[in-house]
C-alpha atoms as a PDB file:
ATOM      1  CA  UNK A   1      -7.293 -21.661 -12.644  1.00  0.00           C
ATOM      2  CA  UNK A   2      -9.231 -23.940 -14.718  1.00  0.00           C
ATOM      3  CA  UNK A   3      -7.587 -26.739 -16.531  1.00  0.00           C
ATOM      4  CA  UNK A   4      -9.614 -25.850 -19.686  1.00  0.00           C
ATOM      5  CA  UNK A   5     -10.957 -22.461 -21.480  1.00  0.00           C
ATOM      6  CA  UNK A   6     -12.024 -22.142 -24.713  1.00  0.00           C
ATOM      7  CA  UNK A   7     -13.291 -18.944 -26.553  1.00  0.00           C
ATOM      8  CA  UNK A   8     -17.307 -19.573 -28.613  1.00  0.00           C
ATOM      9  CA  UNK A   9     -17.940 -15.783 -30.036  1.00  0.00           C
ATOM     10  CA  UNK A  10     -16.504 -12.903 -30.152  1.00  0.00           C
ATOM     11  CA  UNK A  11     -18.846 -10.030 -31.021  1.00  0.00           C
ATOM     12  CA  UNK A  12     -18.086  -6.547 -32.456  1.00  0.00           C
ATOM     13  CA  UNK A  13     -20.835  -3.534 -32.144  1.00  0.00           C
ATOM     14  CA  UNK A  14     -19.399  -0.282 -32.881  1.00  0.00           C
ATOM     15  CA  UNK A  15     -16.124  -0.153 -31.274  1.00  0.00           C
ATOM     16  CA  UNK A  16     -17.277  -2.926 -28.120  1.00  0.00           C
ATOM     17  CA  UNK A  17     -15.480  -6.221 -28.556  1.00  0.00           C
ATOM     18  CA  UNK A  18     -17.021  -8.830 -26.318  1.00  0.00           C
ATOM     19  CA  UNK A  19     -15.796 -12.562 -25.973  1.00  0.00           C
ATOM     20  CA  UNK A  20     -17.994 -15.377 -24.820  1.00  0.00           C
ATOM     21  CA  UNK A  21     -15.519 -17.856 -23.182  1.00  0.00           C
ATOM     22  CA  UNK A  22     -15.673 -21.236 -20.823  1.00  0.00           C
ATOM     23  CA  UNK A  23     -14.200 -22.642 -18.039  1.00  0.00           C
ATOM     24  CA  UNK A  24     -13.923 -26.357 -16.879  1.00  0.00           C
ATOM     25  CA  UNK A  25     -14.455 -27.425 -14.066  1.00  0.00           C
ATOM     26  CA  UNK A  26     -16.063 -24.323 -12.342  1.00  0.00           C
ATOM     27  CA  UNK A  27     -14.702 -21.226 -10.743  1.00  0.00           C
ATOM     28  CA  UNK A  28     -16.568 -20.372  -7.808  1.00  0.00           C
ATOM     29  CA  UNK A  29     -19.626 -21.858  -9.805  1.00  0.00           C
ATOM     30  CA  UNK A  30     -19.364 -20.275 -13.090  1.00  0.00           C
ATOM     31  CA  UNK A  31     -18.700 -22.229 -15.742  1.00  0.00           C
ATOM     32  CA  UNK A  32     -19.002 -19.119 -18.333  1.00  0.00           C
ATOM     33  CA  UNK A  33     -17.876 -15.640 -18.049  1.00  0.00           C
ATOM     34  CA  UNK A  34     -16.953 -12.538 -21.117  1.00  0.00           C
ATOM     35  CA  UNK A  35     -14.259 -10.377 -21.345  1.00  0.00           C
ATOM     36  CA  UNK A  36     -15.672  -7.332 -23.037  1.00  0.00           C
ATOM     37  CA  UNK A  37     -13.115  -4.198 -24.101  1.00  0.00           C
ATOM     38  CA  UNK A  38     -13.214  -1.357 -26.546  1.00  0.00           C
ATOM     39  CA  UNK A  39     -11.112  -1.397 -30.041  1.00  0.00           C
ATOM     40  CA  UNK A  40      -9.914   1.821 -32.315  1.00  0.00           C
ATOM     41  CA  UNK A  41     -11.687  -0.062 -34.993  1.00  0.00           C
ATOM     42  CA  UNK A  42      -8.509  -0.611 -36.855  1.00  0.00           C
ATOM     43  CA  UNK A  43      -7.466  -4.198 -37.862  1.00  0.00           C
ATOM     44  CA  UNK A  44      -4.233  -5.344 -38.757  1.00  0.00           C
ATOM     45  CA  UNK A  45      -2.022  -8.449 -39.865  1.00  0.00           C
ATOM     46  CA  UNK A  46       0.787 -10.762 -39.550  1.00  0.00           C
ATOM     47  CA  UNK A  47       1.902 -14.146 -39.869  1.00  0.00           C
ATOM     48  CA  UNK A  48      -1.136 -15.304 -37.463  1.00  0.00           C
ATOM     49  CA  UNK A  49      -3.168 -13.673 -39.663  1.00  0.00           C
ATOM     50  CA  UNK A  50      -6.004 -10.479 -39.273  1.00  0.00           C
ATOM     51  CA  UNK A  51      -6.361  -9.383 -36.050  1.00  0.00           C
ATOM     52  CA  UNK A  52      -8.281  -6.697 -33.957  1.00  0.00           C
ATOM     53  CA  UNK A  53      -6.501  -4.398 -31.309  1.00  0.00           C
ATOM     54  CA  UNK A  54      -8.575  -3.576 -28.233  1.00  0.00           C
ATOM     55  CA  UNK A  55      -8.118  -2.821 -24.479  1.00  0.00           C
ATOM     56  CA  UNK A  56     -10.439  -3.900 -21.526  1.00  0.00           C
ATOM     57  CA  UNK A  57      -9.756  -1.712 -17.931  1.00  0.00           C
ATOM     58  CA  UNK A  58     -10.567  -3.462 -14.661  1.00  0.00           C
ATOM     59  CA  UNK A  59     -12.766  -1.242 -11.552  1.00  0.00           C
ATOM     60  CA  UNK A  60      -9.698   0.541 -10.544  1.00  0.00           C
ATOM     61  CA  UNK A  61      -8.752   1.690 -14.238  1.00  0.00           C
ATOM     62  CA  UNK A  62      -5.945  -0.412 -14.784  1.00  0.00           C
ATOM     63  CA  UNK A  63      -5.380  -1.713 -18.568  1.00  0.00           C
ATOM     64  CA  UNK A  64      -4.664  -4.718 -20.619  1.00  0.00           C
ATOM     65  CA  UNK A  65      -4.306  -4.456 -24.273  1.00  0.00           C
ATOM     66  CA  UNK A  66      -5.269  -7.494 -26.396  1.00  0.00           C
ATOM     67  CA  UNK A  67      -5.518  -8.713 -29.782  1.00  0.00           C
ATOM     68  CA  UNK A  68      -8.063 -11.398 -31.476  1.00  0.00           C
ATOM     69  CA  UNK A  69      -6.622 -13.012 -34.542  1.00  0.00           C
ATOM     70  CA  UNK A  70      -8.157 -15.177 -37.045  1.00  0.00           C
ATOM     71  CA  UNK A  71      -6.717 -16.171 -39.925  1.00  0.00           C
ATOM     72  CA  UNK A  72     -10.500 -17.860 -41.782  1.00  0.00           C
ATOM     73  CA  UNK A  73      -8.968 -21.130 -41.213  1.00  0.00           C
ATOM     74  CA  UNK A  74      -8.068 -21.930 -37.557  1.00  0.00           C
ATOM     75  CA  UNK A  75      -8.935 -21.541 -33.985  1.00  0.00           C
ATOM     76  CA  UNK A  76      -8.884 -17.637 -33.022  1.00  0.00           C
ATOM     77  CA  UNK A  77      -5.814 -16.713 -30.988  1.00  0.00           C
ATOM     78  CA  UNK A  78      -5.895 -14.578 -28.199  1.00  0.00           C
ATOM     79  CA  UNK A  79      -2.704 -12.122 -27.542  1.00  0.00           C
ATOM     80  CA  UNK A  80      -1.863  -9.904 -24.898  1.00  0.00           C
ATOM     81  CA  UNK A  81       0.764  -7.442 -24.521  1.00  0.00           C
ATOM     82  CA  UNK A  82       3.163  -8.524 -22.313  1.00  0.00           C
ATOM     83  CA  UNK A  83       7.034  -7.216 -21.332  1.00  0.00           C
ATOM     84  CA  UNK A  84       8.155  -8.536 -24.839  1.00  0.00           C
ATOM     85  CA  UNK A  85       5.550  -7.806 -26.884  1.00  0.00           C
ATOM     86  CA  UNK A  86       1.942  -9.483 -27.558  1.00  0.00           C
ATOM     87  CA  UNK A  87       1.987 -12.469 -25.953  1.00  0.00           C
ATOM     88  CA  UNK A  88      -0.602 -16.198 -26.552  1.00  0.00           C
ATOM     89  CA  UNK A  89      -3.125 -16.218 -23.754  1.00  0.00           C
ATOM     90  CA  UNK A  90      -2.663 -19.315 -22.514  1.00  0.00           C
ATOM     91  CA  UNK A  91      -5.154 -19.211 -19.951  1.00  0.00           C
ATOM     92  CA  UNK A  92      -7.985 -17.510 -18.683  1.00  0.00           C
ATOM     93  CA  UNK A  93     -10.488 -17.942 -15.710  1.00  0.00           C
ATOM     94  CA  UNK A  94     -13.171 -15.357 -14.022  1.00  0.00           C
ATOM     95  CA  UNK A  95     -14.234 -16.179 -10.345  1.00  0.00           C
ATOM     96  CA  UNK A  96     -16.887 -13.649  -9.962  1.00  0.00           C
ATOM     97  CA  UNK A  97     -15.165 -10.726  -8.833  1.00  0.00           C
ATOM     98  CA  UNK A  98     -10.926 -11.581 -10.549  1.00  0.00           C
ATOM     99  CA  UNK A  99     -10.703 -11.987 -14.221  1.00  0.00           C
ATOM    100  CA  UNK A 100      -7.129 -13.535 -14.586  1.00  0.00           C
ATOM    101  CA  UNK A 101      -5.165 -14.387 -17.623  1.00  0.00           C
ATOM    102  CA  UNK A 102      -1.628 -15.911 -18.276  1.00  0.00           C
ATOM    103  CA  UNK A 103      -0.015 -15.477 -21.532  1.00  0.00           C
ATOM    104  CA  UNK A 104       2.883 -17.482 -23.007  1.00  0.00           C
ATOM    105  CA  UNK A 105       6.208 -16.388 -25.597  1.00  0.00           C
ATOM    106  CA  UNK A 106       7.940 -19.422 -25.685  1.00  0.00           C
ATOM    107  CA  UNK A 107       9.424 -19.786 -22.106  1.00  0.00           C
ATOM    108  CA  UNK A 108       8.537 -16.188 -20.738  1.00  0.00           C
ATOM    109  CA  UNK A 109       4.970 -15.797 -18.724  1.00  0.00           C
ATOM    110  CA  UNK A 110       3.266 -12.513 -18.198  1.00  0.00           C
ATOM    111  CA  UNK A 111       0.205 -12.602 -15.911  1.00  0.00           C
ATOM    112  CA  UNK A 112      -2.567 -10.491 -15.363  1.00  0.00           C
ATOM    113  CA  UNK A 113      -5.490  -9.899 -13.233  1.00  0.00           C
ATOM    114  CA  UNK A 114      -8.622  -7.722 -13.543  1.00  0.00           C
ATOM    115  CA  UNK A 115     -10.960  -6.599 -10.732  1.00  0.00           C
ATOM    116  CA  UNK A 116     -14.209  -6.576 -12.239  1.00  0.00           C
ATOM    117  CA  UNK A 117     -15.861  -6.034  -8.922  1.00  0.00           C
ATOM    118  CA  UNK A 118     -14.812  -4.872  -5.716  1.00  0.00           C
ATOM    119  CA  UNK A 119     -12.062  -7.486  -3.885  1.00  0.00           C
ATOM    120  CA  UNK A 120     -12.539  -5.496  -0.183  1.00  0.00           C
ATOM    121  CA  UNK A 121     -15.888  -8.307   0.235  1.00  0.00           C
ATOM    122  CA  UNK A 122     -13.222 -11.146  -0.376  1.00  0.00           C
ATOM    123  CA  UNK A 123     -11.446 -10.475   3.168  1.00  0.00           C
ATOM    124  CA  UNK A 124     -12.917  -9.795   7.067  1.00  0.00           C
ATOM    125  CA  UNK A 125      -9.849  -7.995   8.880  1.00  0.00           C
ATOM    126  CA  UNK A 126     -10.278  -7.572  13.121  1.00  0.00           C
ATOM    127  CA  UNK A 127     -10.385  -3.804  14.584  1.00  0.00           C
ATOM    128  CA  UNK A 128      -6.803  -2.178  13.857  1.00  0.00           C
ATOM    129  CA  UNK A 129      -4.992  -2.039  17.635  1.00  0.00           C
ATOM    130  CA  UNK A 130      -1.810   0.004  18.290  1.00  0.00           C
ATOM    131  CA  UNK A 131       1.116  -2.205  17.836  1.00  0.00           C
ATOM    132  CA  UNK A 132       4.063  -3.248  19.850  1.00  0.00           C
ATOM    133  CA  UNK A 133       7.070  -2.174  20.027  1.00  0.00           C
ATOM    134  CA  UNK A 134       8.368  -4.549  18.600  1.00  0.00           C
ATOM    135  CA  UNK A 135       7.391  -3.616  15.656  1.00  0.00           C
ATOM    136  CA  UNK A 136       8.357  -0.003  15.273  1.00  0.00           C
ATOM    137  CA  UNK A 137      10.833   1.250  12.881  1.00  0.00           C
ATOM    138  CA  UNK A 138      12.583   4.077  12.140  1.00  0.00           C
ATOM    139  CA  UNK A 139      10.546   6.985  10.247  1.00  0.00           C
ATOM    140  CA  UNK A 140       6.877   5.630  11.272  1.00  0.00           C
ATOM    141  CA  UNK A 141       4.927   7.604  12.828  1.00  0.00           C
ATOM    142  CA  UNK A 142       2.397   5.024  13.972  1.00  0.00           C
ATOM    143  CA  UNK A 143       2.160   0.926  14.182  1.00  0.00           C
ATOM    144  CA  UNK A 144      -0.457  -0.484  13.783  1.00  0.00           C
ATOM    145  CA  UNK A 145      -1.874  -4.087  14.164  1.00  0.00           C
ATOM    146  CA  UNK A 146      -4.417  -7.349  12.989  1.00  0.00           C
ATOM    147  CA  UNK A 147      -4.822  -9.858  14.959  1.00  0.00           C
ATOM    148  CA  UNK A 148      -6.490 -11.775  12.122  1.00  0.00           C
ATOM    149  CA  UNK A 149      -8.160 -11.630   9.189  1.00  0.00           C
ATOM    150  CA  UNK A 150     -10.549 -14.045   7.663  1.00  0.00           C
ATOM    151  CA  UNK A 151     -10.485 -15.295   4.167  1.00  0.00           C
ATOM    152  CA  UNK A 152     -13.147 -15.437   3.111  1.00  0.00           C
ATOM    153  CA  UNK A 153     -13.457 -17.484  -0.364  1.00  0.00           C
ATOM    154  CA  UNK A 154     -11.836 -21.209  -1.447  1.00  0.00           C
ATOM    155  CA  UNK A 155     -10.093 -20.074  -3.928  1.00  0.00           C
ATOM    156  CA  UNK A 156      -8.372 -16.811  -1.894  1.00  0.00           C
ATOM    157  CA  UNK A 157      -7.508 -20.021   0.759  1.00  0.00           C
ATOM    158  CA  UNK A 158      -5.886 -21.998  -2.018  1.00  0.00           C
ATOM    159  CA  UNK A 159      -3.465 -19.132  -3.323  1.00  0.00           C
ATOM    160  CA  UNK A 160      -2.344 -18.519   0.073  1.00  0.00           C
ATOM    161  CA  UNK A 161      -1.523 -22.154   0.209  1.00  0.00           C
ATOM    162  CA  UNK A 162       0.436 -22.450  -2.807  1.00  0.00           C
ATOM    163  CA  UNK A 163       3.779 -21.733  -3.862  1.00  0.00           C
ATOM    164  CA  UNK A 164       3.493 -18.962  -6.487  1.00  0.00           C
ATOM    165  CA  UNK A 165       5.089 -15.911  -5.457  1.00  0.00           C
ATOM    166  CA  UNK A 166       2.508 -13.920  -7.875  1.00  0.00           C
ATOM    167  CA  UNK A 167      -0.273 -14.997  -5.844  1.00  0.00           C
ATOM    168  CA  UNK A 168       1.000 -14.361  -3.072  1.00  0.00           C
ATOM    169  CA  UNK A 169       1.355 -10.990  -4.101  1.00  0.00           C
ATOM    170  CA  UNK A 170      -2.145 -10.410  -5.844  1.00  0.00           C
ATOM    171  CA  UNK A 171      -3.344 -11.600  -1.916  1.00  0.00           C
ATOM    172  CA  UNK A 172      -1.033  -9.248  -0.247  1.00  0.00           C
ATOM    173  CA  UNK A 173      -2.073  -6.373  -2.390  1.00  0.00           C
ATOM    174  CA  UNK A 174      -6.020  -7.256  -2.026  1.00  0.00           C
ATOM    175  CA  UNK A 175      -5.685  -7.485   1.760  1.00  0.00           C
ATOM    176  CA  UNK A 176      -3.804  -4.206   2.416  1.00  0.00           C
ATOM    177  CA  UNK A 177      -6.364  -2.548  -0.507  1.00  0.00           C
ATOM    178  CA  UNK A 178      -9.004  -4.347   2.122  1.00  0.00           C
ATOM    179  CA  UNK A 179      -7.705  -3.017   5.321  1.00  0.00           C
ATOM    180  CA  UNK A 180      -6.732   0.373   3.741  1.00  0.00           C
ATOM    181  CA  UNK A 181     -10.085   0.895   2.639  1.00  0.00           C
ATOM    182  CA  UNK A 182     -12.319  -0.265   6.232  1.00  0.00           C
ATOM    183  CA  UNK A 183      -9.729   0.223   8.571  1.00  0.00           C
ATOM    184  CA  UNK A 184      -7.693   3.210   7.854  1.00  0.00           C
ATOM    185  CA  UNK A 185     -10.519   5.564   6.299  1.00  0.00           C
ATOM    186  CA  UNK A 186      -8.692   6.209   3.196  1.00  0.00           C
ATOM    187  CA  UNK A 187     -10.819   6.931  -0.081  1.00  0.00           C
ATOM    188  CA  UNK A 188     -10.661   6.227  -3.831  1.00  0.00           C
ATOM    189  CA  UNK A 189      -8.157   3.836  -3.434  1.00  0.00           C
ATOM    190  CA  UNK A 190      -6.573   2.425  -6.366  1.00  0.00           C
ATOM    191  CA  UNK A 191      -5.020  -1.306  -6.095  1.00  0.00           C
ATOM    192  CA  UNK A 192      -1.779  -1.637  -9.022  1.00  0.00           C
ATOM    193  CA  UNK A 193      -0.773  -4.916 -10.471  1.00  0.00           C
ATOM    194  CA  UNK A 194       1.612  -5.973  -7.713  1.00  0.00           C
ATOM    195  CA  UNK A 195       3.937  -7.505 -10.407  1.00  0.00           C
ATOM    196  CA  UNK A 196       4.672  -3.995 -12.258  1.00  0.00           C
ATOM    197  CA  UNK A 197       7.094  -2.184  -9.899  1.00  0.00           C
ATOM    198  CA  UNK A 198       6.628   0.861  -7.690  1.00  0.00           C
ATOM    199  CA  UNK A 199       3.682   2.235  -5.356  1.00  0.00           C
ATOM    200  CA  UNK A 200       1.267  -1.067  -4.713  1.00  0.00           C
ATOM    201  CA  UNK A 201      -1.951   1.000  -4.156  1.00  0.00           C
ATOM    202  CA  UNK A 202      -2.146   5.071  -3.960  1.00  0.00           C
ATOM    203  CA  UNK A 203      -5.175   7.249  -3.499  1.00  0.00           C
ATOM    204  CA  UNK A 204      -6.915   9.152  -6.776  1.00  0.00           C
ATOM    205  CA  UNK A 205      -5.822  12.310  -4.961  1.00  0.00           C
ATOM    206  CA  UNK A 206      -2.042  11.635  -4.560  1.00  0.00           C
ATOM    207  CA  UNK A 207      -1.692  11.941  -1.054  1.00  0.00           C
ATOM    208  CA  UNK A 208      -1.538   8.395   0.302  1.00  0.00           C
ATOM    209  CA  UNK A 209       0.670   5.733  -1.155  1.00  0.00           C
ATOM    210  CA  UNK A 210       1.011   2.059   0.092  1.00  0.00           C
ATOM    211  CA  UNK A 211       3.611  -0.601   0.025  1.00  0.00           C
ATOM    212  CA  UNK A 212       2.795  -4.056   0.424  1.00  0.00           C
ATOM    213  CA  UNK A 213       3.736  -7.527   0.909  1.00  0.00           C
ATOM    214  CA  UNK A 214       2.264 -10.721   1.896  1.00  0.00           C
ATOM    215  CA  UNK A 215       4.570 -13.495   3.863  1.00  0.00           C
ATOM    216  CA  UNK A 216       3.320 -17.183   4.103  1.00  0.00           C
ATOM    217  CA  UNK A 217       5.680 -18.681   5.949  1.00  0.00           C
ATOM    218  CA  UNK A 218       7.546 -16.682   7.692  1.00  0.00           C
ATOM    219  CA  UNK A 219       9.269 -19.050   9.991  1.00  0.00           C
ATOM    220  CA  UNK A 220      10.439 -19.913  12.817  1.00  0.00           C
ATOM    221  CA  UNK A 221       8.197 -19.003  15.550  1.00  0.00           C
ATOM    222  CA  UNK A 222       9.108 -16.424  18.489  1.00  0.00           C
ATOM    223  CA  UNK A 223      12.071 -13.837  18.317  1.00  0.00           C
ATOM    224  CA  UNK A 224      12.769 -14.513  14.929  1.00  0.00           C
ATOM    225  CA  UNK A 225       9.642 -14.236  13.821  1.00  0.00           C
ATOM    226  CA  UNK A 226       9.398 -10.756  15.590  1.00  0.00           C
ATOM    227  CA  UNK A 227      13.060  -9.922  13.488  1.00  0.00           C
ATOM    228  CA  UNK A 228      11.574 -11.249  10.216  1.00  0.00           C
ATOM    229  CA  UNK A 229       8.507  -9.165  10.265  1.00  0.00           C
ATOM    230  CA  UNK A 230      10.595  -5.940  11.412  1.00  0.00           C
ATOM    231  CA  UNK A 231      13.328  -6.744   8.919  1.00  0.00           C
ATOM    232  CA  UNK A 232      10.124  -6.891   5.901  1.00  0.00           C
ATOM    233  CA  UNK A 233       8.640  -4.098   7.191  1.00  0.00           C
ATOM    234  CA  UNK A 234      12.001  -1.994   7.481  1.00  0.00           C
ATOM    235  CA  UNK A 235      12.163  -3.264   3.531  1.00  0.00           C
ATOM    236  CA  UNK A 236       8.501  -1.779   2.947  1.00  0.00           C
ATOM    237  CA  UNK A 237       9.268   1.462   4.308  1.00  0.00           C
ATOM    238  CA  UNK A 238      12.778   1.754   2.206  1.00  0.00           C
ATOM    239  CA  UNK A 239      10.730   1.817  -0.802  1.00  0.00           C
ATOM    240  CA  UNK A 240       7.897   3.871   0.877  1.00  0.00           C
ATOM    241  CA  UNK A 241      10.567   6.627   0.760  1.00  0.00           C
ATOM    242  CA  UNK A 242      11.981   5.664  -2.710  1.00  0.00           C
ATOM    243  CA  UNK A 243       8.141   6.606  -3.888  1.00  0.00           C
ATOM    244  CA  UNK A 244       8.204   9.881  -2.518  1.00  0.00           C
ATOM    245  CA  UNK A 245      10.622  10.792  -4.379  1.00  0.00           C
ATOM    246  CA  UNK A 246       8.485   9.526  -7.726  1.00  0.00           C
ATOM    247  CA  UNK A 247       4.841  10.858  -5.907  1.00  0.00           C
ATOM    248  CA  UNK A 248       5.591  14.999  -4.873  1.00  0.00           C
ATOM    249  CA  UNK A 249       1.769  14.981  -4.069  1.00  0.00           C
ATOM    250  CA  UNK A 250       2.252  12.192  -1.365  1.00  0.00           C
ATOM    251  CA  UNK A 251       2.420  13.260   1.920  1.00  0.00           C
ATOM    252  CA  UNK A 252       1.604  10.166   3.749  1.00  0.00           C
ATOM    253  CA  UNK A 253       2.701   5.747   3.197  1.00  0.00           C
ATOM    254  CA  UNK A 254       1.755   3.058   4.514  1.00  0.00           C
ATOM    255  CA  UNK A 255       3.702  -0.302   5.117  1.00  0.00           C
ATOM    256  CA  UNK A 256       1.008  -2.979   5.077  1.00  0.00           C
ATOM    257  CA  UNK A 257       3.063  -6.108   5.885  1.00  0.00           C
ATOM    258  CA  UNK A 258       0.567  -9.725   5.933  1.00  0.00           C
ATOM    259  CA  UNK A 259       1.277 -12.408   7.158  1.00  0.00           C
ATOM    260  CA  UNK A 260       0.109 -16.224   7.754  1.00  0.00           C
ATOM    261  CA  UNK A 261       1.128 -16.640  11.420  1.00  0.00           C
ATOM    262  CA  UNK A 262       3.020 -20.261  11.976  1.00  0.00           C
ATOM    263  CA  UNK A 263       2.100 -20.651  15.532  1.00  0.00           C
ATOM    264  CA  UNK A 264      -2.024 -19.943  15.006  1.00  0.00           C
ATOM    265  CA  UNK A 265      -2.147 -20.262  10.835  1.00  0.00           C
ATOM    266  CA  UNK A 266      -3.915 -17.067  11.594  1.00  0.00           C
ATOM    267  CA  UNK A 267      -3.547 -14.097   8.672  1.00  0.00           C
ATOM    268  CA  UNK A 268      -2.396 -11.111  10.783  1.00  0.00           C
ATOM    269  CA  UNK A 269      -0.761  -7.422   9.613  1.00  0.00           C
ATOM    270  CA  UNK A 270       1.051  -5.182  11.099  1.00  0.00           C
ATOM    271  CA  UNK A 271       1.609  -1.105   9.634  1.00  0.00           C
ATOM    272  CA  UNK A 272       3.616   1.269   9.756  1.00  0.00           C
ATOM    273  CA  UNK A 273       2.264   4.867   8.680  1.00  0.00           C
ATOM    274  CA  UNK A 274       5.420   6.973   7.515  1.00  0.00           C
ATOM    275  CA  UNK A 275       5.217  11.066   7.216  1.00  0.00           C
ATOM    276  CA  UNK A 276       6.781  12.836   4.248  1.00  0.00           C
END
C-alpha cells in the first residue's frame, strides 16, 4: 500500500461516479489510478454532511458499496460499507490489475479488494502431477500436485512475505483461482473475497466449488511438514462438505492447499478433488 492517497475530482455523468485519486510513492509504476461506480442518483445526509451512494463491481462481479460526502467546507470523505456499517476509507492503492481499500470505525478494519483485470497473469504454476500418498485424505477422489509456482510481481512477493493473515489469504485465493483456471480446465470461475466466509471460488454454473488456503510457514521440515499439510487439507475438505450442503448444484470441490515450502522457499500446492 502506499503511504499516501489523496482524492482530486470526483465526476458525476448520469448515474457514473468516477474518482480521480493518487498514490505516493508508486504502485507497480502508477502513481494515479480512478475508481469509477454507478449511483441511484439519490443523495442523502448526516452529520458528515451530503453524500452520494454508489457501488463499483470488480471482473468477477463482486460489490462494494460506497459513499462520497462533502459537506462545502472540508476535504470529501470517502465511506464504505463495512460489517458495522459505512466505514472512513482510510486507504486506497491500484497496482494495475488489484484495486484495494481499507476502511476504518474507530478500532475495527474492513478491507477490500477489487480485480479490475484478470489476477491468473500474476502467477506461473508447473504441470499438475498426481500426488503422493501422503497426501490423500479421506473422501478425495484424486490428489493432485505443484511442484512450484512462480510469482510473478514485487508486490505479490512482498505479501507473501509479510505477516498479515488477509494477504495471505487474497494470495491463496488468487493462486488456486490461477491453477483452477490453467490447470484443472474449469470455466467461468468466480474468485470471492476470501475474508467473507463460505465457498472461496465456485463456477457461474454451480457445479464446482473450491476451498482454499495459503500457508507461509508451515514449519518444521520433513514428517511434520507432510502432517501439517494433510492436517490443512483434511480442514479444507471439512468445509468442502459443509458447502454442499449450502451449493445443491455442486457436484464436484476442490481443496487447493498453497504453500511456501521451508526447505526450497519454493510456492508448491497440493489438491484434493472431492465427489458429492
Amino acid at each position: 500500500m502506499p503511504s499516501l492517497v489523496s482524492m482530486s475530482e470526483a465526476f458525476l455523468k448520469g448515474t457514473e461516479v468516477t474518482l480521480s485519486l493518487s498514490q505516493s510513492p508508486e504502485v507497480e509504476g502508477l502513481s494515479n489510478f480512478e475508481l469509477g461506480g454507478n449511483s441511484s442518483g439519490v443523495l442523502g445526509n448526516n452529520s458528515f454532511g451530503t453524500y452520494l451512494e454508489f457501488r463499483t463491481f470488480d471482473l468477477f462481479g463482486q460489490k462494494r458499496i460506497l459513499r462520497i460526502y462533502h459537506d462545502g467546507l472540508n476535504p470529501s470523505r470517502l465511506t464504505m460499507k463495512g460489517s458495522i456499517g459505512f466505514e472512513k476509507v482510510i486507504l486506497a492503492s491500484f497496482d494495475g490489475v488489484k484495486l484495494r481499500m481499507i476502511a476504518s470505525a474507530g478500532k475495527e478494519f474492513s478491507a477490500a479488494t477489487l480485480n479490475v483485470r484478470d489476477p491468473a497473469g500474476l502467477y506461473e504454476p508447473n504441470k499438475l502431477v498426481l500426488g503422493s500418498e501422503d497426501y490423500s485424505v479421506k473422501g478425495a477422489s484424486k490428489t493432485y500436485q505443484i511442484d512450484s509456482i512462480v510469482v510473478q510481481r514485487q508486490i505479490e512477493q512482498k505479501m507473501l512475505l509479510s505477516k498479515s493473515t488477509y494477504a495471505h489469504g487474497r494470495l491463496g485465493a488468487e493462486i488456486a483461482y490461477t491453477i483452477s483456471k490453467e490447470r484443472l480446465g474449469l470455466e467461468d470461475v468466480i474468485l470471492r473475497e476470501p475474508s467473507t466466509g463460505g465457498r472461496d471460488l465456485y463456477t457461474t454454473d454451480g457445479k464446482h466449488i473450491i476451498q482454499a488456503r495459503l500457508l507461509t510457514d508451515p514449519n518444521p521440515l520433513g514428517e511434520n511438514l507432510r502432517r501439517t499439510l494433510k492436517t490443512q487439507l483434511n480442514r479444507l475438505v471439512r468445509k468442502l462438505h459443509q458447502d454442499f450442503r449450502y451449493n445443491s448444484s455442486a457436484s464436484t470441490g476442490y481443496a487447493i492447499l498453497s504453500y511456501l515450502d521451508p526447505g526450497s522457499h519454493a510456492v508448491k500446492a497440493v489438491i484434493s478433488v472431492i465427489k458429492r
